[in-house]
C-alpha atoms as a PDB file:
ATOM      1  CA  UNK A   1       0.000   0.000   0.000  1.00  0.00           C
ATOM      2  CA  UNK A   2       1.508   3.234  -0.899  1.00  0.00           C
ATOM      3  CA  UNK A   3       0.341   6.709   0.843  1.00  0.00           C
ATOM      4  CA  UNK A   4       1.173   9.428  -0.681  1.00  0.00           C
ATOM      5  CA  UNK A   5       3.380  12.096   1.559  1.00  0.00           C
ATOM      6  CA  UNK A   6       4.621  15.796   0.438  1.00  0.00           C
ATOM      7  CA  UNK A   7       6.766  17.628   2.297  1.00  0.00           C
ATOM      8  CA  UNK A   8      10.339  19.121   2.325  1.00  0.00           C
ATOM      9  CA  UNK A   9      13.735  18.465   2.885  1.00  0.00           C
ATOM     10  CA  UNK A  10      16.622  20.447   4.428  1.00  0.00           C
ATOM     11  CA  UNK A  11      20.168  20.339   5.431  1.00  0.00           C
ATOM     12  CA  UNK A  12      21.162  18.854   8.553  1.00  0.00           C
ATOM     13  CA  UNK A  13      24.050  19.917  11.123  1.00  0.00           C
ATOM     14  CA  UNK A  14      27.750  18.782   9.527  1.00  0.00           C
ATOM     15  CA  UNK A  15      27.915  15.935  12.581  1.00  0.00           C
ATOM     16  CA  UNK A  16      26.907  12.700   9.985  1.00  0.00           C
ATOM     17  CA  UNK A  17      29.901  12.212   7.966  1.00  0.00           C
ATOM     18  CA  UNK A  18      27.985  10.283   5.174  1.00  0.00           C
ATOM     19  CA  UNK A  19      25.899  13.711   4.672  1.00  0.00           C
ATOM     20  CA  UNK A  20      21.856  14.053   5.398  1.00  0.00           C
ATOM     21  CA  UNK A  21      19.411  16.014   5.249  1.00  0.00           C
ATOM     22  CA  UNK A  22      16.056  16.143   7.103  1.00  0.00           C
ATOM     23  CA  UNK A  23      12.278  15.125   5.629  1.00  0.00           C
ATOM     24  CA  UNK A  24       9.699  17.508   6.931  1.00  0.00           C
ATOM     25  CA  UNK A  25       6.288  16.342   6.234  1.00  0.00           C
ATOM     26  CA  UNK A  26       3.671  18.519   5.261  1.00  0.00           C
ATOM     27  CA  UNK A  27       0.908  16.475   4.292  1.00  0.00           C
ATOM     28  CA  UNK A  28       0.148  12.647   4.509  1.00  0.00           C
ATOM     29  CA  UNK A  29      -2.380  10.756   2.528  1.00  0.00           C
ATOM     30  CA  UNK A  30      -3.592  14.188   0.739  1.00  0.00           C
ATOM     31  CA  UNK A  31      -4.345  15.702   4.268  1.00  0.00           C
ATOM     32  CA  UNK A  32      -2.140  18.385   5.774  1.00  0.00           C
ATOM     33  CA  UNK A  33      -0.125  17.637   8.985  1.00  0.00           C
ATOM     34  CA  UNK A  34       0.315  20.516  11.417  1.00  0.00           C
ATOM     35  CA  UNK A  35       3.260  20.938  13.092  1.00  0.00           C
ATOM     36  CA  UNK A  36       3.992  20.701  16.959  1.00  0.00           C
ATOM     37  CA  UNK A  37       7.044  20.982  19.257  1.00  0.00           C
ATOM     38  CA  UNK A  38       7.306  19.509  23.661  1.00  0.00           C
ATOM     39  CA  UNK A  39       8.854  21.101  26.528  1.00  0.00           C
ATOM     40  CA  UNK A  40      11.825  19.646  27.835  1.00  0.00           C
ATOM     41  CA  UNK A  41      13.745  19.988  31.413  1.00  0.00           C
ATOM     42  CA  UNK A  42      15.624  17.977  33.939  1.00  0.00           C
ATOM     43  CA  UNK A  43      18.258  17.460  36.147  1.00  0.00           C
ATOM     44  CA  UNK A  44      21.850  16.326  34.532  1.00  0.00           C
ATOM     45  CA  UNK A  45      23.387  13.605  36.623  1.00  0.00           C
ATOM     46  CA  UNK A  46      25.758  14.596  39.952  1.00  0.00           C
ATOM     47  CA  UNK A  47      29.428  14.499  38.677  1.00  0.00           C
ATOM     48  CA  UNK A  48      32.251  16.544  40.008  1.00  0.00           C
ATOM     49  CA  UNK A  49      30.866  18.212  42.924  1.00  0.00           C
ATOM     50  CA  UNK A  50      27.746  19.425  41.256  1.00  0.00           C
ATOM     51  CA  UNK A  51      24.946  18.823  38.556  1.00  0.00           C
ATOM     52  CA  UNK A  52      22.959  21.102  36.462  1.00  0.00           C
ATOM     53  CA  UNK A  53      19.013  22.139  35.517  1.00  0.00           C
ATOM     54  CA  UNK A  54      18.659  22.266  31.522  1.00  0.00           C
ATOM     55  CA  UNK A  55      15.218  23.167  29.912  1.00  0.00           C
ATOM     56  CA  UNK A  56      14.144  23.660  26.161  1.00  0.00           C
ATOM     57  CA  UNK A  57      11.843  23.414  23.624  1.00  0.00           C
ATOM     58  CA  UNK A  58      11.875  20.365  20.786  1.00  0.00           C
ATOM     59  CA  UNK A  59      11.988  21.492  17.250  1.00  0.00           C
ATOM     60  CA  UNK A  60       8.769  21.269  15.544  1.00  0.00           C
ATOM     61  CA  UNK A  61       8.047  17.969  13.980  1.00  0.00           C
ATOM     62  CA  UNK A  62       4.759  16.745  12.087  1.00  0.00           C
ATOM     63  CA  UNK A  63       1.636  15.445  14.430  1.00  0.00           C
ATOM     64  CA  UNK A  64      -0.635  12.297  13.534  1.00  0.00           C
ATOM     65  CA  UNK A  65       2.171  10.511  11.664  1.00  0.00           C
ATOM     66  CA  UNK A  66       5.770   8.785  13.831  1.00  0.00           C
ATOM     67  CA  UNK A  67       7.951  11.377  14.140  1.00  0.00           C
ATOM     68  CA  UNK A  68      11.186  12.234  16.449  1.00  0.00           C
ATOM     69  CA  UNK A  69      12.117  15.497  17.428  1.00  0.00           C
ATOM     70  CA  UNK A  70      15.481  17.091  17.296  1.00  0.00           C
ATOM     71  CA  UNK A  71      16.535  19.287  20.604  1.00  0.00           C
ATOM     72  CA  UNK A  72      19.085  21.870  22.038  1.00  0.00           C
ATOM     73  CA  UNK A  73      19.722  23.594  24.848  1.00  0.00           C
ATOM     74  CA  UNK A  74      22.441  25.117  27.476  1.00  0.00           C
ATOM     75  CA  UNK A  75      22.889  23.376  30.880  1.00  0.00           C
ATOM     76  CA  UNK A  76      22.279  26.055  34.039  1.00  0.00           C
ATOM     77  CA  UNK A  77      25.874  27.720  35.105  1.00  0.00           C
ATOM     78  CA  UNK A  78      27.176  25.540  37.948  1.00  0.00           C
ATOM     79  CA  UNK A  79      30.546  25.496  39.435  1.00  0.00           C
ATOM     80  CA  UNK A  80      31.717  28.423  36.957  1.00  0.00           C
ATOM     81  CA  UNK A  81      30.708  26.489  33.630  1.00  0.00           C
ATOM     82  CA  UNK A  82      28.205  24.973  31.496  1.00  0.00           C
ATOM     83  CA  UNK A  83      27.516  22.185  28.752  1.00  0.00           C
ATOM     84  CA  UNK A  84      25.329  21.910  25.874  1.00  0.00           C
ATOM     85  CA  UNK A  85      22.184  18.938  25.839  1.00  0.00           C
ATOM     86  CA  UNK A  86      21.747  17.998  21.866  1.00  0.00           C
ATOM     87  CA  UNK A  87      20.063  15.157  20.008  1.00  0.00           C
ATOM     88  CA  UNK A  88      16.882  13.093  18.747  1.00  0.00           C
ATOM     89  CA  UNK A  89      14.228  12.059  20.698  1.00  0.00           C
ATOM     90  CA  UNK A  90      13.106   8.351  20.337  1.00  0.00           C
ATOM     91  CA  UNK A  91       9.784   7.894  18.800  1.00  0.00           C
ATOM     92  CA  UNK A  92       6.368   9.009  20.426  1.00  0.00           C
ATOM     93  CA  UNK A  93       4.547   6.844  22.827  1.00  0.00           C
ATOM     94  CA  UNK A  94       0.892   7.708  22.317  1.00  0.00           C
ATOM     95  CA  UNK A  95      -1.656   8.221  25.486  1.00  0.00           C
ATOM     96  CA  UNK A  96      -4.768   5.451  25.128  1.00  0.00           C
ATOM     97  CA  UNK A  97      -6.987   8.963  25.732  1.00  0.00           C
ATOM     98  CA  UNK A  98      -4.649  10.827  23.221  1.00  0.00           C
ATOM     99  CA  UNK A  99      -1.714  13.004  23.121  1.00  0.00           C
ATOM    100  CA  UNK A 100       2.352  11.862  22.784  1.00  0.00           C
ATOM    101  CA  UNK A 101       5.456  11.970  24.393  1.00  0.00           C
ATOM    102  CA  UNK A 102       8.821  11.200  23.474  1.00  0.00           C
ATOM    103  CA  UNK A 103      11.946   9.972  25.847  1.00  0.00           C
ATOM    104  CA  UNK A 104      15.328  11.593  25.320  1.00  0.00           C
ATOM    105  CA  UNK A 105      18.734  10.675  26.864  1.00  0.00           C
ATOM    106  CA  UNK A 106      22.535  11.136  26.232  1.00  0.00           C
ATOM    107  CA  UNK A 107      25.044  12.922  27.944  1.00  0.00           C
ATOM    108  CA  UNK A 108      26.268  16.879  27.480  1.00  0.00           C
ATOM    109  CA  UNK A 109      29.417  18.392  25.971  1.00  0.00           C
ATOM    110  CA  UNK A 110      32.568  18.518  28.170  1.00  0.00           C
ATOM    111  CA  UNK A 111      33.290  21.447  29.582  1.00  0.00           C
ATOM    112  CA  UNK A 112      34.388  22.713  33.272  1.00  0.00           C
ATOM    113  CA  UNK A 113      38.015  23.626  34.804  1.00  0.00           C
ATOM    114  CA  UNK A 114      38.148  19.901  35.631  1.00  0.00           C
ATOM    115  CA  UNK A 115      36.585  18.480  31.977  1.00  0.00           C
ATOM    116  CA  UNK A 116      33.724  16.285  32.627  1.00  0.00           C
ATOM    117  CA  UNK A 117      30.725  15.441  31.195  1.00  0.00           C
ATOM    118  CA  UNK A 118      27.006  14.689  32.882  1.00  0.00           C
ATOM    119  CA  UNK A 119      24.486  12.307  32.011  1.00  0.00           C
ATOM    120  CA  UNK A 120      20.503  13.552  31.477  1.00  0.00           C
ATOM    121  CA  UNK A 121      17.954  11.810  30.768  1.00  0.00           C
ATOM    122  CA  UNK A 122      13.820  12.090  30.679  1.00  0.00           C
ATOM    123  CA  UNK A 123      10.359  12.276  29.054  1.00  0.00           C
ATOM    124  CA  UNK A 124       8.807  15.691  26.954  1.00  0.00           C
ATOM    125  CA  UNK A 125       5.842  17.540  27.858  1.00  0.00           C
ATOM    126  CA  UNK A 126       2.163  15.728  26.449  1.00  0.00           C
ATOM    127  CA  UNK A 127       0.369  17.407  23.325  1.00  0.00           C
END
């Protein structure tokens, strides 16, 4: 069964070295998909002393159809330094009485007088 999809592609970040580029889908099946984005925030894990808050918004991504969202965001300053919280959100776990969220994990950027690194992990906001 085919379904026909429309949409757009783009340019991702330089980090794959085998090159890609992003779909962004703007209508499925001959109906138009609207766009949404979740709220993320959390606690990085305790390393060297001290952890950090971090809190963000996903990039928008299509609804009604499986979708991941990208995210960024700065860590809080702690202990004279920060780190930045990047990547793709697994796939959406859908609500029996409706709505989505995804889980996201990884760990920052190094950074701090003593380089380290913290661990985050956690679920998005529900739409």
């Amino acid at each position: 069964m085919e379904i026909p999809v429309s949409g757009f592609m783009y340019h991702s970040d330089d980090s794959d070295p085998m090159h890609s580029h992003q779909l962004f889908i703007t209508q499925w099946d001959g109906r138009p998909v609207p766009a949404h984005v979740h709220e993320f925030r959390g606690v990085t894990s305790f390393e060297d002393g001290h952890s950090h808050r971090y809190a963000g918004t996903t990039e928008p991504a299509p609804s009604g159809v499986p979708h991941t969202h990208r995210y960024f965001t700065f860590t809080s300053i702690d202990d004279r330094h920060r780190h930045e919280i990047h990547g793709v959100t697994g796939p959406s776990i859908t609500f029996p009485n409706g709505g989505h969220y995804h889980e996201f994990s990884g760990f920052t950027t190094v950074s701090g007088a003593n380089p380290h690194r913290h661990g985050y992990s956690g679920r998005t906001s529900l739409t």
